[in-house]
PDB file of N, CA and C in Angstrom:
ATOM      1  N   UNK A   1       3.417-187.096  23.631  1.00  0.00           N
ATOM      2  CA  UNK A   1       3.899-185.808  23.199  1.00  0.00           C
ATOM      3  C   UNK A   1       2.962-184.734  23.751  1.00  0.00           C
ATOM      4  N   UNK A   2       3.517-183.896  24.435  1.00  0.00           N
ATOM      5  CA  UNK A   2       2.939-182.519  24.786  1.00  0.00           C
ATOM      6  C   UNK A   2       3.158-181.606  24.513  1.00  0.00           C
ATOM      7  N   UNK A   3       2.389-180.608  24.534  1.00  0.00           N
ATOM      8  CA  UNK A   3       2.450-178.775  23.576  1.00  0.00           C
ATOM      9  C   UNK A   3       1.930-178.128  23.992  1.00  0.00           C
ATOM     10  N   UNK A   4       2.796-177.123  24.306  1.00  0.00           N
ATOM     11  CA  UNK A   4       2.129-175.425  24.600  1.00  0.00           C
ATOM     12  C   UNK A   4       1.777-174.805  23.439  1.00  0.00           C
ATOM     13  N   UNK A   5       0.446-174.107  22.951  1.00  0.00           N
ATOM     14  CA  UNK A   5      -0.183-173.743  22.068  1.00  0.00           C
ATOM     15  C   UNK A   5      -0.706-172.468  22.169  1.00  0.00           C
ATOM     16  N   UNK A   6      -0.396-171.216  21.633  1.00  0.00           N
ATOM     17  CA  UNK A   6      -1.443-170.306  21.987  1.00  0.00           C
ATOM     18  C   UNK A   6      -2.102-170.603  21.155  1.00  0.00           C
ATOM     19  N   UNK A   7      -3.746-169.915  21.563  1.00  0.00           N
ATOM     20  CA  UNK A   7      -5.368-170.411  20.850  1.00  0.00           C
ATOM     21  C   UNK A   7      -5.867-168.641  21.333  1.00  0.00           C
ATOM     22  N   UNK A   8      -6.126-167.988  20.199  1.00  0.00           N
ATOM     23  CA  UNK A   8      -6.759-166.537  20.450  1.00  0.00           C
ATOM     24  C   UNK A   8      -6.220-165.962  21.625  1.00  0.00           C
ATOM     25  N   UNK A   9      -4.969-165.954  21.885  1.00  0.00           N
ATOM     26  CA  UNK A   9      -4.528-164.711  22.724  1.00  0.00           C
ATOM     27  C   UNK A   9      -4.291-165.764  23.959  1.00  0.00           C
ATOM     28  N   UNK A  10      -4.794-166.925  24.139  1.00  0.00           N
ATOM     29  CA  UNK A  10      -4.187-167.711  25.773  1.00  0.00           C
ATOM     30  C   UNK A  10      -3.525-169.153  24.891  1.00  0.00           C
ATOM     31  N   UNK A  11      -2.461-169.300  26.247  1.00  0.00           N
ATOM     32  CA  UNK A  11      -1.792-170.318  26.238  1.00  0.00           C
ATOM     33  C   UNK A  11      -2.140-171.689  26.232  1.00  0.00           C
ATOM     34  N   UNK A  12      -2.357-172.695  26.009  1.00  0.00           N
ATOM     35  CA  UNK A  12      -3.251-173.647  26.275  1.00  0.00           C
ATOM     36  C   UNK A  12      -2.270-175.089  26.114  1.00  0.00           C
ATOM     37  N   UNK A  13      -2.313-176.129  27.203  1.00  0.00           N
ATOM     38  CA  UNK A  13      -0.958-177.043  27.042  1.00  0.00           C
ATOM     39  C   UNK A  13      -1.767-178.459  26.266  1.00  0.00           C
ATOM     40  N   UNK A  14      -1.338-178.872  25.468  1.00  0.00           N
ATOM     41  CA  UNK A  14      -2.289-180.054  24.916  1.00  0.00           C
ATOM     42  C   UNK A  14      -1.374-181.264  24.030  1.00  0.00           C
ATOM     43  N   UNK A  15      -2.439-182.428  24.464  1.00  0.00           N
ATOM     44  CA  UNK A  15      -1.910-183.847  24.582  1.00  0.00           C
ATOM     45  C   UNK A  15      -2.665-184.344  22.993  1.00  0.00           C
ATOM     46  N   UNK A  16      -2.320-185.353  22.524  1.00  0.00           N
ATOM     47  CA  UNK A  16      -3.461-186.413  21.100  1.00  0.00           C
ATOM     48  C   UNK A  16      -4.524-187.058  22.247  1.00  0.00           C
ATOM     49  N   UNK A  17      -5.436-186.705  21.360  1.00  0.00           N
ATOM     50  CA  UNK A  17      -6.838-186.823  21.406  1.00  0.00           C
ATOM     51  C   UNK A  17      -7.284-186.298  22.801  1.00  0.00           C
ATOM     52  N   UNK A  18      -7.018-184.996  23.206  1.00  0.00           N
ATOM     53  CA  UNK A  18      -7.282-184.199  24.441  1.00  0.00           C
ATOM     54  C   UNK A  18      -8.917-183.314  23.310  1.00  0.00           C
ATOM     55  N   UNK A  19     -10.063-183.083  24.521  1.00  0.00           N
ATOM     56  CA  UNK A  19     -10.857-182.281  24.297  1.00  0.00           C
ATOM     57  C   UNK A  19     -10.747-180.969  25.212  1.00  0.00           C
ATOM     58  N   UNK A  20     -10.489-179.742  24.355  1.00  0.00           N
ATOM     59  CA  UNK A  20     -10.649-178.213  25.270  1.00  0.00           C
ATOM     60  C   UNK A  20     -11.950-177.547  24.539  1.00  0.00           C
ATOM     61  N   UNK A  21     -11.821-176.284  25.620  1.00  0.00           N
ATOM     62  CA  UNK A  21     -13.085-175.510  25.393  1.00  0.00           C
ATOM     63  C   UNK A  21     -11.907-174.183  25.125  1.00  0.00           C
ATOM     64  N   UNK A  22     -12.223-173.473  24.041  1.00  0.00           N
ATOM     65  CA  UNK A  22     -11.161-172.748  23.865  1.00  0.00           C
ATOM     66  C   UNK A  22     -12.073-171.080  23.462  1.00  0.00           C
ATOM     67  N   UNK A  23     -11.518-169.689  23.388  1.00  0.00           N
ATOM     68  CA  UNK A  23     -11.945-169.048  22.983  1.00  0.00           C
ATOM     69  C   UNK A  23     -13.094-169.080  21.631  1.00  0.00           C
ATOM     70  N   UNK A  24     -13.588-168.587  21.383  1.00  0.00           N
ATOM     71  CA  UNK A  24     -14.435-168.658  20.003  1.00  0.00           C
ATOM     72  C   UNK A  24     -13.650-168.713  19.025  1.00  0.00           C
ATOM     73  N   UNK A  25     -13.787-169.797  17.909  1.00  0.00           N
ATOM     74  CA  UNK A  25     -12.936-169.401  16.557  1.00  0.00           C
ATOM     75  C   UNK A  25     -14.033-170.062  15.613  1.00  0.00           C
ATOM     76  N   UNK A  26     -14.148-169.341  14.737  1.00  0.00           N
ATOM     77  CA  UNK A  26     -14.861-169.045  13.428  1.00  0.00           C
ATOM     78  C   UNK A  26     -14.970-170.476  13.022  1.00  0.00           C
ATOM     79  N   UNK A  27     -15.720-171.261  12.651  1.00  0.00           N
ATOM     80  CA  UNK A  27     -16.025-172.714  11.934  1.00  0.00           C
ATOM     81  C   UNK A  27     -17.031-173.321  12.617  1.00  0.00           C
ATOM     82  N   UNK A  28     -17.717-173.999  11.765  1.00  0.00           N
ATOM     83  CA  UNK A  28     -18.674-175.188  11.940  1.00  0.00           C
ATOM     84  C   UNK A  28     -18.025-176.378  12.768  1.00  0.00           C
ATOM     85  N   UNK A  29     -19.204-177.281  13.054  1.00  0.00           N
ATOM     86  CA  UNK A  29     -19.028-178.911  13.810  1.00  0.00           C
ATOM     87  C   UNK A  29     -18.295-180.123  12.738  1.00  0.00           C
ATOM     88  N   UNK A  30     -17.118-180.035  13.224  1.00  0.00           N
ATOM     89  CA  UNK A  30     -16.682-180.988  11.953  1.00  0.00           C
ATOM     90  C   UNK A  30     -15.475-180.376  11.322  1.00  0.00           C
ATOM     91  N   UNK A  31     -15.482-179.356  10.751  1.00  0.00           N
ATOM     92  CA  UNK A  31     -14.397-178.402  10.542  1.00  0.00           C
ATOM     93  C   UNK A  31     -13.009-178.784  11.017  1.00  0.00           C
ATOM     94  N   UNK A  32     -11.600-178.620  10.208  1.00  0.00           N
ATOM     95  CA  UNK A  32     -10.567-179.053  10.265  1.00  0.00           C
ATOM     96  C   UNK A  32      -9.579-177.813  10.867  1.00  0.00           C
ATOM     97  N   UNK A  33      -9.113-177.649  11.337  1.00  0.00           N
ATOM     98  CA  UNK A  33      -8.386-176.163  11.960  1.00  0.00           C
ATOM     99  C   UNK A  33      -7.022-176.213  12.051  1.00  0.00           C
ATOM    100  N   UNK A  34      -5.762-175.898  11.856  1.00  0.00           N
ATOM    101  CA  UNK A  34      -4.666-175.671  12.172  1.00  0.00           C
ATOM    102  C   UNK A  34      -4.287-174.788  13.018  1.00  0.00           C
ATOM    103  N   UNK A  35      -3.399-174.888  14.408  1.00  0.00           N
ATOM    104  CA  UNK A  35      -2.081-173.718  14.815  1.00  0.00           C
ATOM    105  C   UNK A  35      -1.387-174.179  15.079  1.00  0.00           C
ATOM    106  N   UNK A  36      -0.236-172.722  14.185  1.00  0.00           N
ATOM    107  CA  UNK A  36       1.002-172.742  14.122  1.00  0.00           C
ATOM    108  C   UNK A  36       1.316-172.250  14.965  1.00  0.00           C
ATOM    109  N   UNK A  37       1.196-171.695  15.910  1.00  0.00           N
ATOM    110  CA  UNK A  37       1.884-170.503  17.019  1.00  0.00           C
ATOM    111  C   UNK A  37       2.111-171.504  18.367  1.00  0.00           C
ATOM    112  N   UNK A  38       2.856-172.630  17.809  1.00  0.00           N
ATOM    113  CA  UNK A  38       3.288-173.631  19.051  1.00  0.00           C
ATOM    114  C   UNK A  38       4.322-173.081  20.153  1.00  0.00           C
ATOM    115  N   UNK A  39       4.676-172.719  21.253  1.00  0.00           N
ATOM    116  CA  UNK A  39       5.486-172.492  22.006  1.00  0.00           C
ATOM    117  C   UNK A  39       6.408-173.384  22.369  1.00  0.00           C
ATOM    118  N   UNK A  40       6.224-174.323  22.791  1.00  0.00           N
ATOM    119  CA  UNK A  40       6.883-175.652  23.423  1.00  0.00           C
ATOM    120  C   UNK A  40       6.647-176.908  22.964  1.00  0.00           C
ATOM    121  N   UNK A  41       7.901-177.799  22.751  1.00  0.00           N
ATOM    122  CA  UNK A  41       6.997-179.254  22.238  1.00  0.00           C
ATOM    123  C   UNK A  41       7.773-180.219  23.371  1.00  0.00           C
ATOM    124  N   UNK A  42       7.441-181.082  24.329  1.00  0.00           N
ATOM    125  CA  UNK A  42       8.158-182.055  24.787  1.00  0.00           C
ATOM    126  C   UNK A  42       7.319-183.505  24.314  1.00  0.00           C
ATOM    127  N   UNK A  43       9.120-183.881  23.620  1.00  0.00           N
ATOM    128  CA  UNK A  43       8.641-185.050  22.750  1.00  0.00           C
ATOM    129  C   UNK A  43       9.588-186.333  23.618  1.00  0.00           C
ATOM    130  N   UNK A  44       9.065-187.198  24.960  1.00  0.00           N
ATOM    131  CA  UNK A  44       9.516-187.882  25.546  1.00  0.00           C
ATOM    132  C   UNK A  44      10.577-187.313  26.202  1.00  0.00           C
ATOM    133  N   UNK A  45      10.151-185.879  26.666  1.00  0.00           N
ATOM    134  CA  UNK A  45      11.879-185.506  27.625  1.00  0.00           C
ATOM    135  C   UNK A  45      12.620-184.479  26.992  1.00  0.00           C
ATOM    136  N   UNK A  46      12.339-184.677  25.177  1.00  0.00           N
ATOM    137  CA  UNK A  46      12.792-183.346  24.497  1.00  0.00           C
ATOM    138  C   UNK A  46      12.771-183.006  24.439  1.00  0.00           C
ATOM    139  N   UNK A  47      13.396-181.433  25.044  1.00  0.00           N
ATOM    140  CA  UNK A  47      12.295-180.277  24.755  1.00  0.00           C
ATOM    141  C   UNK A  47      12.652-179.602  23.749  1.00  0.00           C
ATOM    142  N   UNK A  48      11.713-178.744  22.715  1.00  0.00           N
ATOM    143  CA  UNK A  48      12.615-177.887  21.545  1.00  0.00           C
ATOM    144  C   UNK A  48      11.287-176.185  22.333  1.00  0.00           C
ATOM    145  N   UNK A  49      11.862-175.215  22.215  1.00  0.00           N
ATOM    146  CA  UNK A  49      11.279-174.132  22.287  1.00  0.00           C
ATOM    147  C   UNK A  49      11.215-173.055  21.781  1.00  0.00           C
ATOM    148  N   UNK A  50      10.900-171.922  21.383  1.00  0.00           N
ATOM    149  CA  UNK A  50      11.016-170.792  20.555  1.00  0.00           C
ATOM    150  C   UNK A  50      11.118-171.240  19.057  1.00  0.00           C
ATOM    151  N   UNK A  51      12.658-171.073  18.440  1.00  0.00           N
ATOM    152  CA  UNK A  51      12.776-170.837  16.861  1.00  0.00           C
ATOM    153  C   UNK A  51      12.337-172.010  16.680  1.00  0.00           C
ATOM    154  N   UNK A  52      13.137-173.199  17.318  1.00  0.00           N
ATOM    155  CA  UNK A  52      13.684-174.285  17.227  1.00  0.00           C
ATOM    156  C   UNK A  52      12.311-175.382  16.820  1.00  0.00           C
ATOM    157  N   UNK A  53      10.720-175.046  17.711  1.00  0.00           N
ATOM    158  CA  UNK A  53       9.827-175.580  17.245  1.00  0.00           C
ATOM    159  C   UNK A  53       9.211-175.698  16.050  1.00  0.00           C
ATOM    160  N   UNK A  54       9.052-176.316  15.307  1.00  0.00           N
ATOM    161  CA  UNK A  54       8.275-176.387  14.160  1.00  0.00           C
ATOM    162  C   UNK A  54       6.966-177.429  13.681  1.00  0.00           C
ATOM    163  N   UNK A  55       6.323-177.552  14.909  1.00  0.00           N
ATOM    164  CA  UNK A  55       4.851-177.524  15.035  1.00  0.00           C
ATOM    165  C   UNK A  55       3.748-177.537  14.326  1.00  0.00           C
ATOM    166  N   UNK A  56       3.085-178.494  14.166  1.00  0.00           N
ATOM    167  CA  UNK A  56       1.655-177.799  13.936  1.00  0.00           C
ATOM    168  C   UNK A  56       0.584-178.840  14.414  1.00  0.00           C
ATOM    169  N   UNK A  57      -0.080-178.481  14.972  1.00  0.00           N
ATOM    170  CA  UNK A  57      -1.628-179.042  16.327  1.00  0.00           C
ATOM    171  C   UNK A  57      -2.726-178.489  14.647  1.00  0.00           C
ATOM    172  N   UNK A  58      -3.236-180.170  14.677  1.00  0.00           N
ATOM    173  CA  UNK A  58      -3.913-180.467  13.694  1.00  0.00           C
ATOM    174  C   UNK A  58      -5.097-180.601  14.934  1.00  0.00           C
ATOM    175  N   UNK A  59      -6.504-179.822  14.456  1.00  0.00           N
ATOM    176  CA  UNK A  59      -7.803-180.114  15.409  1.00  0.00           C
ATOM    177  C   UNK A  59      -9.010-180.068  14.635  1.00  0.00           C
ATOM    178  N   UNK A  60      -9.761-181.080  15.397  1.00  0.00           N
ATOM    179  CA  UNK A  60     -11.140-180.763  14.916  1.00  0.00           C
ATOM    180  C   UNK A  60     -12.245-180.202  15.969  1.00  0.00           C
ATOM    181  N   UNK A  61     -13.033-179.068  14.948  1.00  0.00           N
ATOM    182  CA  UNK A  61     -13.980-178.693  16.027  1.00  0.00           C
ATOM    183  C   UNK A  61     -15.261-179.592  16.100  1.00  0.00           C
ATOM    184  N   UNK A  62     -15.444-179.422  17.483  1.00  0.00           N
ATOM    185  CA  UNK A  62     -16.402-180.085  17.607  1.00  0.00           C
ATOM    186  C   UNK A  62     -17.860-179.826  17.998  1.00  0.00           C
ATOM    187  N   UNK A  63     -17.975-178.842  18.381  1.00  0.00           N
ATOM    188  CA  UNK A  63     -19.483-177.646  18.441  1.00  0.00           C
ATOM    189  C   UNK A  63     -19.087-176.382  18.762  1.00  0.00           C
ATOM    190  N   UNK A  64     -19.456-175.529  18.672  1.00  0.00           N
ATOM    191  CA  UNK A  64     -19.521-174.078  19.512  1.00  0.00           C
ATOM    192  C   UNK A  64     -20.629-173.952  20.822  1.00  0.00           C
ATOM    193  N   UNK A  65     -20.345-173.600  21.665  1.00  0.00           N
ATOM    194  CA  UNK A  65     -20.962-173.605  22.857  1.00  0.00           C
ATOM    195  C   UNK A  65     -20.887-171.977  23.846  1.00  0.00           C
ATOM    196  N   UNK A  66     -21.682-172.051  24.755  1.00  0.00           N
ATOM    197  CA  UNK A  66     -22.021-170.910  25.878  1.00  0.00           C
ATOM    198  C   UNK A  66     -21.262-171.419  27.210  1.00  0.00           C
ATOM    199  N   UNK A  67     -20.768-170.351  27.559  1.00  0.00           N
ATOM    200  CA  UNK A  67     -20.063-170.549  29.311  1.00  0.00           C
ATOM    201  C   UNK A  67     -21.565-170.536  30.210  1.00  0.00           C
ATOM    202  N   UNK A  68     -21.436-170.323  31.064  1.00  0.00           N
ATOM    203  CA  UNK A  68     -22.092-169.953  32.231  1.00  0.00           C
ATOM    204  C   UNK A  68     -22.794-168.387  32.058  1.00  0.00           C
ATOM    205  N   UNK A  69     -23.810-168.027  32.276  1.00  0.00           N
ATOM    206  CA  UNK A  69     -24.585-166.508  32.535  1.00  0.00           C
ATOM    207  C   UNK A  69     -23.590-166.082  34.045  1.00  0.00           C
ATOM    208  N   UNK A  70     -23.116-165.198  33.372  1.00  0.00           N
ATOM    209  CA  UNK A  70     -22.059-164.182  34.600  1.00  0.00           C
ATOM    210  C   UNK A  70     -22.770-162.992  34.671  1.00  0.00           C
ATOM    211  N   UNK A  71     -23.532-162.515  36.052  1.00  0.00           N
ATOM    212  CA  UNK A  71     -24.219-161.306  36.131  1.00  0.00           C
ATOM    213  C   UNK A  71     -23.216-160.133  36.894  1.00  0.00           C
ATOM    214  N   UNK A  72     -23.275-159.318  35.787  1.00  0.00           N
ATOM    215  CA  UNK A  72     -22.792-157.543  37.135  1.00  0.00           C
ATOM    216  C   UNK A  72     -23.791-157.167  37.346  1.00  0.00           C
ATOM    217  N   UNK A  73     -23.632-156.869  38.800  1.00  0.00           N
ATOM    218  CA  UNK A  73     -24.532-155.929  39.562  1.00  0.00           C
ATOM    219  C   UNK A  73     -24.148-154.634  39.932  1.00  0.00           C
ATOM    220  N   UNK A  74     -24.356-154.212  39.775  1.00  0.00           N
ATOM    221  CA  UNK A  74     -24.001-152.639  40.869  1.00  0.00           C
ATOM    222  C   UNK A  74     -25.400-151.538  41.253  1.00  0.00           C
ATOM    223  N   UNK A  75     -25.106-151.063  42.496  1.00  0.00           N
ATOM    224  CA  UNK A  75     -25.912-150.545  43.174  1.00  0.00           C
ATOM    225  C   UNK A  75     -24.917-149.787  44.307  1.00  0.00           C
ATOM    226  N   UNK A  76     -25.922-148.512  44.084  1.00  0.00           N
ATOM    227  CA  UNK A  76     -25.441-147.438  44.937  1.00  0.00           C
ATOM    228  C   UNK A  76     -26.344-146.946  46.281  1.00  0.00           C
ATOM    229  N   UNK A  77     -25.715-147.265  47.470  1.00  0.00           N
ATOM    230  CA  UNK A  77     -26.606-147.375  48.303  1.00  0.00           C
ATOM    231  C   UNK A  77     -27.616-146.263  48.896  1.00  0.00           C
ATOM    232  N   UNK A  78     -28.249-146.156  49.592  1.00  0.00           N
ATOM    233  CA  UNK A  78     -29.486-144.945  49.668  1.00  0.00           C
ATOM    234  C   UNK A  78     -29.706-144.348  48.739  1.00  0.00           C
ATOM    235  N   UNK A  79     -29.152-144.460  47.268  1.00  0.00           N
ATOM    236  CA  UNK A  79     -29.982-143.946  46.059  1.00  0.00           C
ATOM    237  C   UNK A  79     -30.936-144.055  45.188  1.00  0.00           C
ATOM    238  N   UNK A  80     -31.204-145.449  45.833  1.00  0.00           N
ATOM    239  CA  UNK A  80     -31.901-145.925  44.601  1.00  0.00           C
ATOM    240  C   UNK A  80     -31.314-146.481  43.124  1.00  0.00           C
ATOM    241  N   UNK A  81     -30.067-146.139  42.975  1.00  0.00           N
ATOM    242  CA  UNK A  81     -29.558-146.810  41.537  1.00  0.00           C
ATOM    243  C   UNK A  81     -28.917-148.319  41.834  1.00  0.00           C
ATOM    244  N   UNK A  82     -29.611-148.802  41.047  1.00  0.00           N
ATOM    245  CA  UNK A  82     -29.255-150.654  40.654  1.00  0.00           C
ATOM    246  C   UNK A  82     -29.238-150.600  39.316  1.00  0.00           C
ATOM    247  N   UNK A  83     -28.305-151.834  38.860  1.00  0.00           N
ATOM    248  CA  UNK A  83     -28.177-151.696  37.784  1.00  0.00           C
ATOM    249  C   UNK A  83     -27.548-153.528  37.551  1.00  0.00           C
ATOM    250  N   UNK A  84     -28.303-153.729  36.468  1.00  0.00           N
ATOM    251  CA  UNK A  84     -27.776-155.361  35.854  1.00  0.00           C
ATOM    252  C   UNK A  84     -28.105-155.706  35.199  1.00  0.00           C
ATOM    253  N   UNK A  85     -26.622-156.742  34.897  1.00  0.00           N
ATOM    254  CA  UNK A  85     -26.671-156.829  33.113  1.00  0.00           C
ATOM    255  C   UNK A  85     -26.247-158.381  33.515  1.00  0.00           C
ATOM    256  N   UNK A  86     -25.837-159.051  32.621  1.00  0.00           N
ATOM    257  CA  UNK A  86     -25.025-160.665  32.485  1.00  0.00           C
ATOM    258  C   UNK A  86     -25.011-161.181  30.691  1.00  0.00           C
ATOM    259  N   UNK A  87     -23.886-162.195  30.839  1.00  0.00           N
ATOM    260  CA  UNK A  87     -23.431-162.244  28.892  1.00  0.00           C
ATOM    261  C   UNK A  87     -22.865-163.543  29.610  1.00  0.00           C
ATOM    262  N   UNK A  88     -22.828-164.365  27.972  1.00  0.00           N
ATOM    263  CA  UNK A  88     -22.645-165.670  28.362  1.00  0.00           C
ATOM    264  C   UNK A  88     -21.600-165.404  27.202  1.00  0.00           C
ATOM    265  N   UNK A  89     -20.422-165.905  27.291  1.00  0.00           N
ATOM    266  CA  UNK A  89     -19.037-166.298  26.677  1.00  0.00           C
ATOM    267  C   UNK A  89     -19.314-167.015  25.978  1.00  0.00           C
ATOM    268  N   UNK A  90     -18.975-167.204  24.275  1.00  0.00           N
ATOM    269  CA  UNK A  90     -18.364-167.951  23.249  1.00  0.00           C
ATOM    270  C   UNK A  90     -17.549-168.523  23.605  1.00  0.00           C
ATOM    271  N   UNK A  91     -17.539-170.336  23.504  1.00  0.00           N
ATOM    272  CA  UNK A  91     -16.373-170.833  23.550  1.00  0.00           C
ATOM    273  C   UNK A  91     -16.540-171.864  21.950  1.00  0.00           C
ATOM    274  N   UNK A  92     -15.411-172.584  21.896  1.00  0.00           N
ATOM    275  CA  UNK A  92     -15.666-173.168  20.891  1.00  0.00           C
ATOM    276  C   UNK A  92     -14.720-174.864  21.585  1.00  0.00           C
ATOM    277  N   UNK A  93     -15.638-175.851  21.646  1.00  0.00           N
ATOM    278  CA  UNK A  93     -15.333-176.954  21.633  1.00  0.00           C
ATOM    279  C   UNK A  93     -14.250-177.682  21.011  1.00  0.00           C
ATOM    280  N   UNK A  94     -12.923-178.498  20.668  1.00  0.00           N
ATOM    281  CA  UNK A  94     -12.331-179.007  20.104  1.00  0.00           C
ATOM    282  C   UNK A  94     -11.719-179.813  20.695  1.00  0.00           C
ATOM    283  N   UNK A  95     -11.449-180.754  19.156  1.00  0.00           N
ATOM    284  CA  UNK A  95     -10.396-181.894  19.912  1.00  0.00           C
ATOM    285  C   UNK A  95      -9.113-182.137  19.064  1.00  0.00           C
ATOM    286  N   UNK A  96      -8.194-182.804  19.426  1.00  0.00           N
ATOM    287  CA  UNK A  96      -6.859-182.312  19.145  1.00  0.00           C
ATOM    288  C   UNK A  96      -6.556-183.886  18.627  1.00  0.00           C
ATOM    289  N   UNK A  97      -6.085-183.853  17.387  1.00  0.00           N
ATOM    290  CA  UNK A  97      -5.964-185.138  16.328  1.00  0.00           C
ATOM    291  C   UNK A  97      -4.994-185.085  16.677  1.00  0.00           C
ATOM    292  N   UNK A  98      -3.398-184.150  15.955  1.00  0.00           N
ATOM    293  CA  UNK A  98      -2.399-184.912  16.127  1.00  0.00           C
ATOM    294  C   UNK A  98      -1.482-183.557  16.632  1.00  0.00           C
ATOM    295  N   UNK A  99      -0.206-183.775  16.894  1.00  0.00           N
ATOM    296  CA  UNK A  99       0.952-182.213  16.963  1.00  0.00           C
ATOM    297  C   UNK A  99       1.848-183.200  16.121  1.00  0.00           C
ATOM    298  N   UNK A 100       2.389-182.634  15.155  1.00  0.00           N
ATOM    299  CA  UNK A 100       2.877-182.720  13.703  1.00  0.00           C
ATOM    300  C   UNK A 100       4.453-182.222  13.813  1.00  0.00           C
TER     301      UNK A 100
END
């Protein structure tokens, strides 16, 4: 069984017992999570979509974690102005028990 899921604003397609790295969401390591905002379910070929789904992607989190250090630079040439910064992204680890 497969599912389109939005997770904080992106789409995300997910399988039983798949691990993603997903936007940040609020909870501890261990923590039990529900979404409802399923888009698509194909259940062996079936597809149900929009009203018709009635869904729910049971997950557990599994740590919160950092992306990669992404640096902006900017600099303006013969002036002398440089300028830089870099931020490392919240993601939040999970794994996907069952779609219900």
């Amino acid at each position: 069984m497969v599912a389109v899921v939005k997770i904080a604003g992106q789409q995300f397609t997910v399988k039983n017992d798949q691990t993603l790295y997903v936007p940040h969401v609020d909870g501890n390591a261990g923590d039990k999570i529900e979404f409802a905002d399923v888009l698509l379910v194909n259940n062996d070929g079936k597809l149900s979509t929009g009203t018709e789904v009635k869904a729910i992607i049971k997950a557990e989190i599994v740590g919160q974690v950092q992306g990669n250090k992404v640096i902006a630079f900017k600099m303006k040439r013969r002036k002398g102005f440089r300028k830089k910064h870099g931020h490392r992204t919240h993601y939040t680890k999970i794994k996907i028990e069952s779609i219900a």
